[in-house]
Protein backbone atom coordinates (compact mmCIF):
# COMPACT_ATOMS: atom_id res chain seq x y z
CA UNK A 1 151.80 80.87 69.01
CA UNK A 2 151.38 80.02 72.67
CA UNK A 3 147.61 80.35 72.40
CA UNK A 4 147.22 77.71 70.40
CA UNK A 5 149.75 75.02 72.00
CA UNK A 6 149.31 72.73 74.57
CA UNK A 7 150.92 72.81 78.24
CA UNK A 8 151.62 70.29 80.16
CA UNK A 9 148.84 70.68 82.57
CA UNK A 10 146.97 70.71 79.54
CA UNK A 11 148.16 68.06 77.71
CA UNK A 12 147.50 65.73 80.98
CA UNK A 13 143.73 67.00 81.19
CA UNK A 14 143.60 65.99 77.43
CA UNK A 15 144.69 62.35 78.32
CA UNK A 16 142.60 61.89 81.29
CA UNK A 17 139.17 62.84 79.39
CA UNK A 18 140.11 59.88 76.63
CA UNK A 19 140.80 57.91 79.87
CA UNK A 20 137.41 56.41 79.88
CA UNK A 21 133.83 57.42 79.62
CA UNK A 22 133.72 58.36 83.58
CA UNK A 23 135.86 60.81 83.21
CA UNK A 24 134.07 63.15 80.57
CA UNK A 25 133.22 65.75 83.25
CA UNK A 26 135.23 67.88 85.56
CA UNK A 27 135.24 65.43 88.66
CA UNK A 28 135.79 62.28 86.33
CA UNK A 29 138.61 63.63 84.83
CA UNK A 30 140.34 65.22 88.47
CA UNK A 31 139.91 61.52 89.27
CA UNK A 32 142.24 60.06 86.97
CA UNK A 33 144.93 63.14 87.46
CA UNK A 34 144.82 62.14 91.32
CA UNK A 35 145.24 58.19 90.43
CA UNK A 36 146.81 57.71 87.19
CA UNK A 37 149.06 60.90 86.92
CA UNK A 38 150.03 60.83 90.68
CA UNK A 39 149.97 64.31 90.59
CA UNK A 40 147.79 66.40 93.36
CA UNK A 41 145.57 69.59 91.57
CA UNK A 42 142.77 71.13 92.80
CA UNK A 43 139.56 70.77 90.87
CA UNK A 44 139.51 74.61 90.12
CA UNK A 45 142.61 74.37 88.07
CA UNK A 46 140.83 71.20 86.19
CA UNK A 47 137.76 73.41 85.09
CA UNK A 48 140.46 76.41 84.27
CA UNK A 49 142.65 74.22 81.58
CA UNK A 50 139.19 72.87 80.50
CA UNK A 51 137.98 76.07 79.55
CA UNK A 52 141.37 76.86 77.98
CA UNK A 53 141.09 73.79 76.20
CA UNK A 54 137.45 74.49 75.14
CA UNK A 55 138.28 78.25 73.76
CA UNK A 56 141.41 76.80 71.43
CA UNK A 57 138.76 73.98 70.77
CA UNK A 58 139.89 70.68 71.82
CA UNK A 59 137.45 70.11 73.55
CA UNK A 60 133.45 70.82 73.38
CA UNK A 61 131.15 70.71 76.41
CA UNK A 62 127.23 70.00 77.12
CA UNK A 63 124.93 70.14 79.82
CA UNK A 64 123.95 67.03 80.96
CA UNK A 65 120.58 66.16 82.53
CA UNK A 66 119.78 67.46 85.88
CA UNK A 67 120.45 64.06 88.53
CA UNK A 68 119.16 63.52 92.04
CA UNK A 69 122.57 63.03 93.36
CA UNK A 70 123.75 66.44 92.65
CA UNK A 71 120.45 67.88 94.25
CA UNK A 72 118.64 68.49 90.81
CA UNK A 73 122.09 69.98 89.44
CA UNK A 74 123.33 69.89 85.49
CA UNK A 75 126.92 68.16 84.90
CA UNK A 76 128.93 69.78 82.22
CA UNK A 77 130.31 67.09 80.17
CA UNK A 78 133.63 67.18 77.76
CA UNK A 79 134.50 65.19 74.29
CA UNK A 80 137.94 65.49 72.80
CA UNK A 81 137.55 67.40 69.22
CA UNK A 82 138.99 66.30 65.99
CA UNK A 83 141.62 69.64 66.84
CA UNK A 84 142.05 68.53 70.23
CA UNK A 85 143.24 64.67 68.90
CA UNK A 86 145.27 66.03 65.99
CA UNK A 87 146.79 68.28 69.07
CA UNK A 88 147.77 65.61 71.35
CA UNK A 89 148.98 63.37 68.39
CA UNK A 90 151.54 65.95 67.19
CA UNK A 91 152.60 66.40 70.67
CA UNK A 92 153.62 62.69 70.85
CA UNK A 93 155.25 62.92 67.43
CA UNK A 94 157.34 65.97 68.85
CA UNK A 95 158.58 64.11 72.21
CA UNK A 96 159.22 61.16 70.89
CA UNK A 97 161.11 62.64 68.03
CA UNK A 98 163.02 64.43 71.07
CA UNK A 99 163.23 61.92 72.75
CA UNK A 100 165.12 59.14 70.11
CA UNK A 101 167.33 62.18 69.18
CA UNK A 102 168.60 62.14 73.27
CA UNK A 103 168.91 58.75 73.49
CA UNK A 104 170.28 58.59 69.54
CA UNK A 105 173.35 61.31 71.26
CA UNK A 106 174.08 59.27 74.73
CA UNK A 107 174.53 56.11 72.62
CA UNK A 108 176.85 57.70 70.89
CA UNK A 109 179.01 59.12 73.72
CA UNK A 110 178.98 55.50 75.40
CA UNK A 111 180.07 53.68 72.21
């Protein structure tokens, strides 16, 4: 079921969060999409998979305490669940199952 898989987009929000403990929140984990994935989103689309990603539950999300930076503002912070692990894990398995199996064939054809 579509639902209940991950996309790409997705998937890439789900790495970023494990990045390191900066990115737990929204802006942390834009951050490491920008630098790491060299990919350009817009923080919008960042809090959209998020809440995706929080409704199948791979991820869970508290308020943080308010901080003088933000003007007296809460941060919503993110933690990868158990689910949301177990997702990205069998993901991996998948690809690099697909993977070996295209490289397995174009060995083949050269040899």
């Amino acid at each position: 079921m579509k639902g209940e898989r991950l996309g790409e987009f997705e998937e890439m929000v789900l790495l970023s969060l494990s990045w390191d403990d900066e990115s737990s929140n929204a802006v942390g984990i834009w951050e490491v999409l920008q630098r790491e994935g060299e990919r350009s989103v817009s923080l919008g689309a960042v809090y959209a998979a998020l809440d995706r990603l929080e409704r199948k539950k791979f991820v869970t999300s508290w308020l943080g305490e308010p901080t003088s930076v933000q003007g007296g503002r809460r941060k919503r912070f993110y933690e990868l669940t158990e689910e949301g692990g177990s997702a990205l894990a069998e993901l991996r398995r998948v690809r690099e199952h697909l993977w070996r199996g295209r490289e397995s064939l174009h060995s083949d054809k050269a040899g």
